[in-house]
N, C-alpha and C. Protein backbone atom coordinates (compact mmCIF):
# COMPACT_ATOMS: atom_id res chain seq x y z
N UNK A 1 -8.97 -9.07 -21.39
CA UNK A 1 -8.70 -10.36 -22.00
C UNK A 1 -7.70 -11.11 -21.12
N UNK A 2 -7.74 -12.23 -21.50
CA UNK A 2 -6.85 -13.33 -20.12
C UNK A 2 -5.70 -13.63 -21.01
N UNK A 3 -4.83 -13.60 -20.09
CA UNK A 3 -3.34 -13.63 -21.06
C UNK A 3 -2.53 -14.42 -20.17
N UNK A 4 -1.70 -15.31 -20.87
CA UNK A 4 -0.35 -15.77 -19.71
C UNK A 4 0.30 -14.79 -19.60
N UNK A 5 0.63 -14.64 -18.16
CA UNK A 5 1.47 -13.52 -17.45
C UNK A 5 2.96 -13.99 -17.42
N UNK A 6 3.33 -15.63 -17.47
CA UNK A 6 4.63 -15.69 -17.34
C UNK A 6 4.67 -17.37 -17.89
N UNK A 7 5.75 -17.75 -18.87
CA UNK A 7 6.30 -18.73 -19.04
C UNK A 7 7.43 -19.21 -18.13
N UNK A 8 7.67 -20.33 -17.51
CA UNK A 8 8.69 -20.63 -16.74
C UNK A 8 8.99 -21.64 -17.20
N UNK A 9 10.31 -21.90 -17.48
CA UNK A 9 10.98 -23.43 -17.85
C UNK A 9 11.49 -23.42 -16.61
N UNK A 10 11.32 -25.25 -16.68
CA UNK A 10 11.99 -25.86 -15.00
C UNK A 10 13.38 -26.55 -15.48
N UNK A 11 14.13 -26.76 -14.55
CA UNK A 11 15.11 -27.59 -14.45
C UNK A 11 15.38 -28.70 -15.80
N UNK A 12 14.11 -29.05 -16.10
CA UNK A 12 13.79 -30.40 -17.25
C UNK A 12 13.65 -29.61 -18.46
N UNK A 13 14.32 -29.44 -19.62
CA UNK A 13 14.36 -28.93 -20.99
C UNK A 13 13.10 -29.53 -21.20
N UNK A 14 12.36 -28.17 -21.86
CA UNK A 14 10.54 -29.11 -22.60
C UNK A 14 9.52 -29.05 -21.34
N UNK A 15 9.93 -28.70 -19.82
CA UNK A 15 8.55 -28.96 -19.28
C UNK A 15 8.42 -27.66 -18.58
N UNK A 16 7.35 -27.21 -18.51
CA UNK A 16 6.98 -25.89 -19.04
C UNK A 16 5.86 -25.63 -17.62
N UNK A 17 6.12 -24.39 -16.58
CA UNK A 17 5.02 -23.81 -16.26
C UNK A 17 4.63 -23.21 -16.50
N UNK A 18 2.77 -22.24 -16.91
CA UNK A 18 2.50 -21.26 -17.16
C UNK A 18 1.64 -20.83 -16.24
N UNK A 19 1.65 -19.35 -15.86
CA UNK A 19 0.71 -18.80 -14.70
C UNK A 19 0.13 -17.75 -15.32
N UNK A 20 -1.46 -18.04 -15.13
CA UNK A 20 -2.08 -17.49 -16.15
C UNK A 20 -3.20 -16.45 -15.05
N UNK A 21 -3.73 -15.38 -15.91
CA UNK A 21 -3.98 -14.17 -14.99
C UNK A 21 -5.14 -13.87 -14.79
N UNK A 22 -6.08 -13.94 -14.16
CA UNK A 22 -7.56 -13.68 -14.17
C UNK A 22 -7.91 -12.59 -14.30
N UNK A 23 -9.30 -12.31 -15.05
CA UNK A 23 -9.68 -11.25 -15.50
C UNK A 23 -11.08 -11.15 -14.47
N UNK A 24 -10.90 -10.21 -13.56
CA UNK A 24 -11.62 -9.85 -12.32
C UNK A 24 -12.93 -8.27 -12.37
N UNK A 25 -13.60 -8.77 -11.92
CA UNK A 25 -14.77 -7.44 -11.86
C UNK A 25 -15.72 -7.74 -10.88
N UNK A 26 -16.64 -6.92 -11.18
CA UNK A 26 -17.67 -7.00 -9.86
C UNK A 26 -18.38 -8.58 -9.72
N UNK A 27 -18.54 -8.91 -11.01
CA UNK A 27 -19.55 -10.27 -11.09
C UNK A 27 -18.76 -11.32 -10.87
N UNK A 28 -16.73 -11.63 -10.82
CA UNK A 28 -16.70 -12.55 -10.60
C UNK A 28 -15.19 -12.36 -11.50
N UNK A 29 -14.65 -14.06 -11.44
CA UNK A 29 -13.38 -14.26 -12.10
C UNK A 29 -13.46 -14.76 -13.90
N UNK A 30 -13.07 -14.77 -14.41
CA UNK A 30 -12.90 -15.71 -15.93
C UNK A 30 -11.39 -16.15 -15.89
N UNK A 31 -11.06 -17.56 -16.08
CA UNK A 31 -9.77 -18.11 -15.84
C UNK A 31 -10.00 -18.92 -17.63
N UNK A 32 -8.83 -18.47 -18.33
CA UNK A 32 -8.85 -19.09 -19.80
C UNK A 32 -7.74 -20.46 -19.26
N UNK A 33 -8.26 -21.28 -19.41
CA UNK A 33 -7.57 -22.44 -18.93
C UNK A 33 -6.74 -23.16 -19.89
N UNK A 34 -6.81 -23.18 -21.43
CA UNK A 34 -6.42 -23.35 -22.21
C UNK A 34 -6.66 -22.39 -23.77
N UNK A 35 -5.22 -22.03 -23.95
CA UNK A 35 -5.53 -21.20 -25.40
C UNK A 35 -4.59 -22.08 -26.26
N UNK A 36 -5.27 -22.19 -27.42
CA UNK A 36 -4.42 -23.41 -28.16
C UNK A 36 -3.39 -22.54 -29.25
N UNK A 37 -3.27 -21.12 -29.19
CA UNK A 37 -2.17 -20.72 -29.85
C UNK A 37 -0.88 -20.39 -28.77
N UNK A 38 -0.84 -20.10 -27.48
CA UNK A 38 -0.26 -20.28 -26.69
C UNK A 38 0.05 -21.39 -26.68
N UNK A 39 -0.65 -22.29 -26.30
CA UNK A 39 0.39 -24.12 -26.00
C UNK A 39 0.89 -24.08 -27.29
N UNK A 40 0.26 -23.74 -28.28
CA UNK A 40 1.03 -24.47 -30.26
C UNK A 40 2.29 -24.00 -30.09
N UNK A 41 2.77 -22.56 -29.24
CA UNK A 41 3.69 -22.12 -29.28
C UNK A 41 4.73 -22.84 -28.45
N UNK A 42 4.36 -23.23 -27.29
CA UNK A 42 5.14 -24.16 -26.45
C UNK A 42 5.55 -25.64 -26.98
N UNK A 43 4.57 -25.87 -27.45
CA UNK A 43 4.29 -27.30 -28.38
C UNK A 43 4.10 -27.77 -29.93
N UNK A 44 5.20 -27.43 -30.08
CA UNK A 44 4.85 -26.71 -32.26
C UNK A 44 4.23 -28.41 -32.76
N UNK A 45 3.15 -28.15 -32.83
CA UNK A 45 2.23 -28.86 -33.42
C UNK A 45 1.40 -30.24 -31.94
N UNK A 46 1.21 -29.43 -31.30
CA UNK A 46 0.33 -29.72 -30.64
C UNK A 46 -1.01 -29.35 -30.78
N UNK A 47 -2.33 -30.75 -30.76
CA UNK A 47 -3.25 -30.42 -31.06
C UNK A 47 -4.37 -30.83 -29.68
N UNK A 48 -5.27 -30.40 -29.47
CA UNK A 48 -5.85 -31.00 -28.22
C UNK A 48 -6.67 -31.94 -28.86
N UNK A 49 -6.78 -32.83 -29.06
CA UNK A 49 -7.82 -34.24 -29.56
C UNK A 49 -8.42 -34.68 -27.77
N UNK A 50 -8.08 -34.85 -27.19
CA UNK A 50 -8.92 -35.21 -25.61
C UNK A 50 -8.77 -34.52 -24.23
N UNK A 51 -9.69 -34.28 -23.36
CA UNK A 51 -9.80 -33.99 -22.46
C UNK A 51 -10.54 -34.66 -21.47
N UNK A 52 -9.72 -35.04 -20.21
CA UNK A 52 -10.07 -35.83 -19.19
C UNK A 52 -10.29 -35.01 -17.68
N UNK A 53 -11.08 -35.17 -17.11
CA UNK A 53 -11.12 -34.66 -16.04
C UNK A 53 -11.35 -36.10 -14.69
N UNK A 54 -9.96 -35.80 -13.58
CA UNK A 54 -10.11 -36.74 -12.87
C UNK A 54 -10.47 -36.07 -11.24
N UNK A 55 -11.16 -36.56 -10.64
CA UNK A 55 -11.40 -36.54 -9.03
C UNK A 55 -10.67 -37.69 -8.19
N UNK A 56 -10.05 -37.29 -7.33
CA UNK A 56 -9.05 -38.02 -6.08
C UNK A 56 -9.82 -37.27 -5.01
N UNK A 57 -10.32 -38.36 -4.57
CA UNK A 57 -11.51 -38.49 -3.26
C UNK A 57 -10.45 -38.05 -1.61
N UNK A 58 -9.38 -39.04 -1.66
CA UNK A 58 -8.58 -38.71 -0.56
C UNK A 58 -7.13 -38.09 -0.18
N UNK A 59 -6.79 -37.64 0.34
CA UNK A 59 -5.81 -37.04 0.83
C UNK A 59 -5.10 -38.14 0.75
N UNK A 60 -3.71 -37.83 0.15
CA UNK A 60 -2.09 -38.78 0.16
C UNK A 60 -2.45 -39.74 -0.99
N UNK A 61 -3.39 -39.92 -1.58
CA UNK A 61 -3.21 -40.66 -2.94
C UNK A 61 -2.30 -40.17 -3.98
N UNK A 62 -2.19 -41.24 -4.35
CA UNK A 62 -0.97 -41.31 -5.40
C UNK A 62 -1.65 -41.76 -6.39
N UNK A 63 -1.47 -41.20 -7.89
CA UNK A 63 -1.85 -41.57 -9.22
C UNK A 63 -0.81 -41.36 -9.94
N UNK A 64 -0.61 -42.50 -10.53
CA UNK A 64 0.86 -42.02 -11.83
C UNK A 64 1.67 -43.18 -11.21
N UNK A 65 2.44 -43.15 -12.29
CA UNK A 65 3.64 -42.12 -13.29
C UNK A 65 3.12 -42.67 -14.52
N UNK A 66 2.28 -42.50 -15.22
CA UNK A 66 1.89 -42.72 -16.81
C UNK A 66 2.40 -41.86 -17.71
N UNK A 67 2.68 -42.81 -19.14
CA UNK A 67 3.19 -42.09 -20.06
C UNK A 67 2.16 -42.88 -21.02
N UNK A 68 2.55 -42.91 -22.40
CA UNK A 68 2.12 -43.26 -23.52
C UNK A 68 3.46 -43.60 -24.39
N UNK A 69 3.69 -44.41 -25.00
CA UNK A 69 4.54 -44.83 -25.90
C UNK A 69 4.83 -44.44 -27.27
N UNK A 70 5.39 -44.06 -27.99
CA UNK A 70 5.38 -43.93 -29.50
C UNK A 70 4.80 -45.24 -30.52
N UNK A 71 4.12 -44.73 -31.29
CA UNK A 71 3.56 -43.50 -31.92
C UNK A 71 2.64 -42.54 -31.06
N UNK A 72 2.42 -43.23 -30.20
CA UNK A 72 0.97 -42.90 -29.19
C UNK A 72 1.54 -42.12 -28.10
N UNK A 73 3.16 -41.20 -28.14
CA UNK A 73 3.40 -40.25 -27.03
C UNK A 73 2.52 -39.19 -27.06
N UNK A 74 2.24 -38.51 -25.74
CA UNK A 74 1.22 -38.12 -25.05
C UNK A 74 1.98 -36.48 -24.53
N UNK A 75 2.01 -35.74 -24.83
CA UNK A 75 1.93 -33.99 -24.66
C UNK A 75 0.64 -33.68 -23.63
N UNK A 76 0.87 -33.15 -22.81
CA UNK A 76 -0.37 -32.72 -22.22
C UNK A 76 -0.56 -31.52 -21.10
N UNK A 77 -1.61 -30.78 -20.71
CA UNK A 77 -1.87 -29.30 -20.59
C UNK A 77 -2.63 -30.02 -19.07
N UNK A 78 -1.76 -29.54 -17.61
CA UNK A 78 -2.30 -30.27 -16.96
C UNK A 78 -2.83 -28.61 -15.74
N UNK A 79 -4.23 -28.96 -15.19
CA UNK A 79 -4.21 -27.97 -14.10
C UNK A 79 -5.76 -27.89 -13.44
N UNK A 80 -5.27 -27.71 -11.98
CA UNK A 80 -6.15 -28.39 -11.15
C UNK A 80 -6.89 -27.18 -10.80
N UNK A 81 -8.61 -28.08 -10.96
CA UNK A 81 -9.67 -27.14 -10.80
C UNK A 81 -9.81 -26.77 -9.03
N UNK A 82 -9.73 -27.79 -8.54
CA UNK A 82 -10.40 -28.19 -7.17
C UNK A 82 -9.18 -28.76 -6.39
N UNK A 83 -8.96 -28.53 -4.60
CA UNK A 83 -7.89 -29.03 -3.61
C UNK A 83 -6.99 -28.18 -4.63
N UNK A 84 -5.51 -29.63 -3.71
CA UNK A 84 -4.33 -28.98 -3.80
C UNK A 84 -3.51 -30.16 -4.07
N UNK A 85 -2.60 -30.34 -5.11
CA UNK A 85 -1.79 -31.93 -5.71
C UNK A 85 -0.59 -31.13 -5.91
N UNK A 86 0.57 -32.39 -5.51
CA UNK A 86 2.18 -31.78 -5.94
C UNK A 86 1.97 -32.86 -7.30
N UNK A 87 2.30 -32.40 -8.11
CA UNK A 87 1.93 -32.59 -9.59
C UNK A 87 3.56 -33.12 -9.93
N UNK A 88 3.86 -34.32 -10.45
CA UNK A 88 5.40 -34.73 -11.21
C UNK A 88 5.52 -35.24 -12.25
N UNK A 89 6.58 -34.65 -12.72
CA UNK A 89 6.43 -35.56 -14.55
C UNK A 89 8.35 -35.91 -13.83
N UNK A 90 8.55 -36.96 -14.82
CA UNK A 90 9.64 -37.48 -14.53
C UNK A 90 10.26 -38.05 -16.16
N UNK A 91 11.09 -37.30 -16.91
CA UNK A 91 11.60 -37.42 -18.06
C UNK A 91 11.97 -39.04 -17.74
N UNK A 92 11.60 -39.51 -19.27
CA UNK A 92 12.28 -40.57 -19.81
C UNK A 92 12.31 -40.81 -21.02
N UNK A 93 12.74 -40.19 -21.44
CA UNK A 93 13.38 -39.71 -22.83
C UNK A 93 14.97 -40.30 -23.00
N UNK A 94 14.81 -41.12 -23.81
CA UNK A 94 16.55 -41.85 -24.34
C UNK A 94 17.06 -40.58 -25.00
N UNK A 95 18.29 -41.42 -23.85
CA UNK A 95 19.76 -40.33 -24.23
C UNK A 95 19.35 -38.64 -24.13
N UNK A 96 18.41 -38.37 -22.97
CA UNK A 96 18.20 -37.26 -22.49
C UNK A 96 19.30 -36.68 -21.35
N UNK A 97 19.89 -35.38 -21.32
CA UNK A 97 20.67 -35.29 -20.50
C UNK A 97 20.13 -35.11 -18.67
N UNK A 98 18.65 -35.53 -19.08
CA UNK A 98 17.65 -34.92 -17.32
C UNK A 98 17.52 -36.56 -17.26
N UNK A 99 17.64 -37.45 -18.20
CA UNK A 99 16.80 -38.82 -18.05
C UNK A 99 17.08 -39.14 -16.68
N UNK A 100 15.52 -39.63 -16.18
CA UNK A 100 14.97 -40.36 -14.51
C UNK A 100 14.85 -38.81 -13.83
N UNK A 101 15.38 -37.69 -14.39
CA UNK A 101 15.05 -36.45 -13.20
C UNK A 101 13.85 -36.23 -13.18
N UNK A 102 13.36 -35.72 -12.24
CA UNK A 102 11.79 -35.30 -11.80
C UNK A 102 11.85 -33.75 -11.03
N UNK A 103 10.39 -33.57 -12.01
CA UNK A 103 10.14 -32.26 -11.31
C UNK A 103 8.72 -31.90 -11.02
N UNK A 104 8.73 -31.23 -9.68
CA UNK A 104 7.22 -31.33 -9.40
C UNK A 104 6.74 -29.60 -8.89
N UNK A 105 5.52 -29.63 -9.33
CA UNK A 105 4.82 -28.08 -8.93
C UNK A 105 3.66 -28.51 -8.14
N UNK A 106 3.43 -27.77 -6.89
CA UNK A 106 2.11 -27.57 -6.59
C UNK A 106 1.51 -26.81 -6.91
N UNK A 107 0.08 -27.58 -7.43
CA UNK A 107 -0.70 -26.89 -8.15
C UNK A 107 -1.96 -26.61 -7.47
N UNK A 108 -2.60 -25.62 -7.27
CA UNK A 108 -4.00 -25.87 -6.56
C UNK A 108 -5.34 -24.50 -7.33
N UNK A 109 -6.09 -23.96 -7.51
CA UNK A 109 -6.88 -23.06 -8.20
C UNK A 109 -6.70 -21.72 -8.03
N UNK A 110 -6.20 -21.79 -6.57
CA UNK A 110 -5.63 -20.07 -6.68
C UNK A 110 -4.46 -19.65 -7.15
N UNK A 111 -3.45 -20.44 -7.44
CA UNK A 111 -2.49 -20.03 -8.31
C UNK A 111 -2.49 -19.61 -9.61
N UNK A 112 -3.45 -20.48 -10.26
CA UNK A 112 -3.75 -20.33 -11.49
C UNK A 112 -2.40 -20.63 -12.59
N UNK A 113 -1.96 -21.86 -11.99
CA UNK A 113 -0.66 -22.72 -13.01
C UNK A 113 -1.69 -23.19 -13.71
N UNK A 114 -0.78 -23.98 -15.10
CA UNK A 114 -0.80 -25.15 -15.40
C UNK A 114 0.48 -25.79 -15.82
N UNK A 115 0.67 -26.96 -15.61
CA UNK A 115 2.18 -27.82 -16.46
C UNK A 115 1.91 -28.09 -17.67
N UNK A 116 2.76 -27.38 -18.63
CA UNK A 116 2.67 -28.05 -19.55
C UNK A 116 3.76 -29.51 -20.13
N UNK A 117 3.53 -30.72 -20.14
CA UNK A 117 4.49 -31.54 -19.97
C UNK A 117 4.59 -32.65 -21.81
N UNK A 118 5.75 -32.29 -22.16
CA UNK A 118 6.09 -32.56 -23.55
C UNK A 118 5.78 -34.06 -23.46
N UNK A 119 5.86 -34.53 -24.77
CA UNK A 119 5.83 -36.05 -24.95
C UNK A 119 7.60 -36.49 -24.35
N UNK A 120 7.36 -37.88 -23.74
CA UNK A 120 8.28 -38.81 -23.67
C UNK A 120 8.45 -38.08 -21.75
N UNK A 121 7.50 -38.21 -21.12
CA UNK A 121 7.67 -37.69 -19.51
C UNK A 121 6.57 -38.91 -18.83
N UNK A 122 6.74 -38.96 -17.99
CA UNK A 122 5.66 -40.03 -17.23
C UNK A 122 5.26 -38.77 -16.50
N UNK A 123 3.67 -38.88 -15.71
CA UNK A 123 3.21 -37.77 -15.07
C UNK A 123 2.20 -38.56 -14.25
N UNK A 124 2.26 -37.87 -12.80
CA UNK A 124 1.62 -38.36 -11.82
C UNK A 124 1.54 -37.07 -11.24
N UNK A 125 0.80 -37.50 -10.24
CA UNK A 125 0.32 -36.50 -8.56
C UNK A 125 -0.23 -36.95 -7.36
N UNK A 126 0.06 -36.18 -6.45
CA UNK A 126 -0.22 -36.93 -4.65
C UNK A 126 -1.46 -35.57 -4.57
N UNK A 127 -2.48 -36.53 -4.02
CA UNK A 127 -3.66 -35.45 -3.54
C UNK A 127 -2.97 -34.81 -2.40
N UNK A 128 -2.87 -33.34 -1.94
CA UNK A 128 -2.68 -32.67 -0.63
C UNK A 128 -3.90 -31.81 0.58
N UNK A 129 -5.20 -32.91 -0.37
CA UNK A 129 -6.53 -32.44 -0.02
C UNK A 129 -7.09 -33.34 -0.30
N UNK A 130 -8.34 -33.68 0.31
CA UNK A 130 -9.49 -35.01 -0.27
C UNK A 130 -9.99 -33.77 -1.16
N UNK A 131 -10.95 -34.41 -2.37
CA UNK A 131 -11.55 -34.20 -3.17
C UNK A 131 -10.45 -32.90 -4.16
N UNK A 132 -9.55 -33.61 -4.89
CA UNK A 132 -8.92 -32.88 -5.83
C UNK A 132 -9.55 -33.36 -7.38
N UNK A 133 -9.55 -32.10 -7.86
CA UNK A 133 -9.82 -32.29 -9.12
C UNK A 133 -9.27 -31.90 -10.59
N UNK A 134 -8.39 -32.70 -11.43
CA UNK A 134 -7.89 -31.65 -12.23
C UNK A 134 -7.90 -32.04 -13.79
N UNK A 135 -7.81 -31.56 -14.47
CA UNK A 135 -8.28 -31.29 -15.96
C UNK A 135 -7.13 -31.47 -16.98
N UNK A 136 -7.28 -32.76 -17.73
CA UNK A 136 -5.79 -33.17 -18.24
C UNK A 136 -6.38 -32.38 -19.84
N UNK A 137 -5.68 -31.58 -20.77
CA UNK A 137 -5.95 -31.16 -22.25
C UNK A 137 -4.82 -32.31 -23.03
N UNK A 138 -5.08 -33.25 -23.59
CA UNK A 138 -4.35 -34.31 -23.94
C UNK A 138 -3.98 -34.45 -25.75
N UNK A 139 -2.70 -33.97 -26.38
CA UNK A 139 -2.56 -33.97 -27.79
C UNK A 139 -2.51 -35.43 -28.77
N UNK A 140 -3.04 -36.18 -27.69
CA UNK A 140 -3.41 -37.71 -28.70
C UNK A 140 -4.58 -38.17 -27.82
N UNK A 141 -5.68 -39.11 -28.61
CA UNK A 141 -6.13 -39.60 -27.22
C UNK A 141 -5.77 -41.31 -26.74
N UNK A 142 -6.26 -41.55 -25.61
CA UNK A 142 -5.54 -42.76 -24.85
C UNK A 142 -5.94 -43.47 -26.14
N UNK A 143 -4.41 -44.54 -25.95
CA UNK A 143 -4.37 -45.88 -26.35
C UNK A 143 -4.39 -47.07 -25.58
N UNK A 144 -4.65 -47.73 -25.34
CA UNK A 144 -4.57 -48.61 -23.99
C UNK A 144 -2.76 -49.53 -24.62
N UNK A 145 -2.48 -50.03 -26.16
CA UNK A 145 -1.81 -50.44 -26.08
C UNK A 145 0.23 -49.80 -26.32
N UNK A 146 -0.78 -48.24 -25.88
CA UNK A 146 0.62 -47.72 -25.72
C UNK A 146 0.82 -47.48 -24.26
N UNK A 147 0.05 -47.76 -23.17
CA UNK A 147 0.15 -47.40 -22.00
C UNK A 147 1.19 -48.17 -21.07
N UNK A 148 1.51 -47.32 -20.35
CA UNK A 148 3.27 -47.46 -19.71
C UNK A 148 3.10 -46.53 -18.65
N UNK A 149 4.09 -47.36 -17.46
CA UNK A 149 4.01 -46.54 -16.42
C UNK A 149 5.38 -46.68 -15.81
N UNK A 150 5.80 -46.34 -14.84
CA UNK A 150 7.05 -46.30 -13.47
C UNK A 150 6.19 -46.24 -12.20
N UNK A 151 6.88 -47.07 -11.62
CA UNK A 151 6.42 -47.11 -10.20
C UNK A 151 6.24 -45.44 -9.34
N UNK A 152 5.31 -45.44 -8.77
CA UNK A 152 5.61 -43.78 -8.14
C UNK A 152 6.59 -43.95 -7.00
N UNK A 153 6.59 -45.32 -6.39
CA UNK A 153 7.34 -45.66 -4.92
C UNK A 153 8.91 -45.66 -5.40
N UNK A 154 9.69 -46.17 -6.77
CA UNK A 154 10.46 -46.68 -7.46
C UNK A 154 11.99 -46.16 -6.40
N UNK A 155 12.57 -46.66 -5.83
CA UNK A 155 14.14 -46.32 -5.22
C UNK A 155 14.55 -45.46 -6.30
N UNK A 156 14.49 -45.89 -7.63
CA UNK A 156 15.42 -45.08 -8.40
C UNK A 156 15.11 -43.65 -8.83
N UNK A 157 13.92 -43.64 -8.83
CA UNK A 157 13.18 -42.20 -9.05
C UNK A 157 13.64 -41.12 -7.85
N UNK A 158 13.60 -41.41 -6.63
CA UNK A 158 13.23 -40.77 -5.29
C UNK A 158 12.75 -39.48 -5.69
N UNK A 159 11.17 -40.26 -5.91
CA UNK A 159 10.38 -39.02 -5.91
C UNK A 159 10.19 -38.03 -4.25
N UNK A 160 10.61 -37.08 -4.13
CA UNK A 160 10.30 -36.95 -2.76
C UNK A 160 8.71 -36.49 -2.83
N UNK A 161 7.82 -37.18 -2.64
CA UNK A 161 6.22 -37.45 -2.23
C UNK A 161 6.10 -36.40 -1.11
N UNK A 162 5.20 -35.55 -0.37
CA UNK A 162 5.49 -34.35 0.26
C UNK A 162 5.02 -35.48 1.58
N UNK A 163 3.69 -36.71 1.52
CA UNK A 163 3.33 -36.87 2.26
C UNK A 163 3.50 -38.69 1.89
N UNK A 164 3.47 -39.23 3.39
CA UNK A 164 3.33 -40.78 2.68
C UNK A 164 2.49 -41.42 1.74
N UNK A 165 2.63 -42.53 0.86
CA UNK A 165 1.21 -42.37 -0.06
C UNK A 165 0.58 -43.07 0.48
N UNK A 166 -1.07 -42.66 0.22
CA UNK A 166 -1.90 -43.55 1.16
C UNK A 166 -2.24 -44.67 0.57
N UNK A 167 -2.94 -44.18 -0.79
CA UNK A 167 -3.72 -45.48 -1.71
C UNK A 167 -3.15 -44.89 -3.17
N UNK A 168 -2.92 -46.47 -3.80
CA UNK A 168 -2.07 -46.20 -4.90
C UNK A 168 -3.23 -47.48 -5.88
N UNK A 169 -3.35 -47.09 -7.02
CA UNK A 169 -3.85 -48.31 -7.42
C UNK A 169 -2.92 -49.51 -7.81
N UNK A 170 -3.22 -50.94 -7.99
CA UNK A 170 -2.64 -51.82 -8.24
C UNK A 170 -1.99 -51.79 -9.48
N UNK A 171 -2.54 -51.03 -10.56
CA UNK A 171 -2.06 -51.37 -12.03
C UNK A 171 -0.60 -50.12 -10.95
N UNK A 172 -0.70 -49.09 -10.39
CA UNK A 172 0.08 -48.54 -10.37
C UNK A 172 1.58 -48.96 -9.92
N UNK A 173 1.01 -49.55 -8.50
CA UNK A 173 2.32 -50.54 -7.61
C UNK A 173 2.87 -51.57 -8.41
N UNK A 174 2.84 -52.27 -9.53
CA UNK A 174 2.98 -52.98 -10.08
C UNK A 174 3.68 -52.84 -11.33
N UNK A 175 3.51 -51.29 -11.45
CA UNK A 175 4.79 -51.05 -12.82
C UNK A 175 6.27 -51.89 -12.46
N UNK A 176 7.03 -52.43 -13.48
CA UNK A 176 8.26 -52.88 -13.25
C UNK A 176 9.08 -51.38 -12.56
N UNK A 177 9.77 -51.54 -12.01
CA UNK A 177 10.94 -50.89 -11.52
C UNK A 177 12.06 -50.77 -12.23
N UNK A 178 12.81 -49.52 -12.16
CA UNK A 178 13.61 -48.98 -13.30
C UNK A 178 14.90 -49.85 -13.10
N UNK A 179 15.37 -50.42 -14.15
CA UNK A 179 16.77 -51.47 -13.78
C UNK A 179 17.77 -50.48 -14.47
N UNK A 180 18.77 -50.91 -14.04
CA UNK A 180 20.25 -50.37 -14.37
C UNK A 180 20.29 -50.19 -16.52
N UNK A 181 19.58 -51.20 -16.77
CA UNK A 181 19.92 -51.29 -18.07
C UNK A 181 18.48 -50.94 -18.97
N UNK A 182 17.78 -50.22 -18.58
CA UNK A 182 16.56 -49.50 -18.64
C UNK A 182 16.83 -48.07 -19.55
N UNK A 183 16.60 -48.07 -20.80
CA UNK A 183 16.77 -46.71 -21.41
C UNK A 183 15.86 -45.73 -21.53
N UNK A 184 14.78 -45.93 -21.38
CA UNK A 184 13.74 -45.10 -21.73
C UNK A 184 12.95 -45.22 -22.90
N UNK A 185 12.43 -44.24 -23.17
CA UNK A 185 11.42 -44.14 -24.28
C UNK A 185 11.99 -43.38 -25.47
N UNK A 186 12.13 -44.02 -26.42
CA UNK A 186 12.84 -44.10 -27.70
C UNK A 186 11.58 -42.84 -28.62
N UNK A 187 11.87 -41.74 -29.21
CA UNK A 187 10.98 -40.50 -30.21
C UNK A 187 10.88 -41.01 -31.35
């Protein structure tokens, strides 16, 4: 049976790696990619209502920093089928003692991570391969009018990006930039 082998908390209270263990034989691998009494446990009352699967065609793209807003904050079970992405969530959570810190994992299929990243985090990733592919398990599904982002380029973030970004979309470059008097996202 496939079991998480190890919980890791990062630096950021609430954001969560898990490395999960394949169950191997002659015919091949089985990877349980999501068990929903495991995350419930990470996530007390987390439910999976959507699942998205995205493809990033090129190397050095940048996608993110999306969040979701309250009522419509967004919990989510993130981990990549295909390539290789440095994966970041970046707390913004009011009156958090990490608020604007960022933390990032590379994630790619032979590791067999996933992030698990609480509500009130923005979350992005830089392809470190053309054709990445990875599999968001999402505990609300999209709202368009809770959608919110941070710049991934933002001075104030200094995300360190492993590689320059190549292509970013427009809704992305275009998030406002974090000002001095900027609190975050209110629970």
């Amino acid at each position: 049976m496939v079991r998480t082998t190890s919980i890791r908390a990062t630096s950021i209270d609430g954001l969560i790696l898990i490395e999960r263990r394949l169950h191997a034989d002659d015919r091949g691998t089985l990877d349980r990619l999501f068990d929903d009494e495991e995350i419930g446990r990470l996530l007390p009352g987390f439910r999976a209502s959507q699942v998205n699967h995205s493809i990033t065609t090129r190397r050095g793209t940048v996608r993110g920093m999306h969040y979701q807003t309250p009522p419509n904050a967004d919990a989510k079970v993130v981990t990549c089928l295909r390539g290789r992405v440095f994966d970041v969530a970046v707390d913004v959570r009011y009156g958090s003692e990490t608020f604007l810190q960022w933390h990032a994992e590379v994630l790619e299929p032979g590791k067999n991570r996933s992030v698990v990243i609480p509500e009130g985090f923005a979350h992005g990733f830089q392809a470190l391969t053309d054709e990445c592919e990875l599999l968001y398990v999402h505990g609300v599904p999209y709202h368009a009018e809770a959608e919110a982002g941070l710049r991934p380029n933002d001075p104030a973030l200094e995300i360190g990006w492993p590689e320059p970004p190549l292509l970013m979309s427009k809704r992305d470059m275009t998030h406002p930039l974090v000002t001095a008097d900027w609190q975050g996202v209110r629970g």
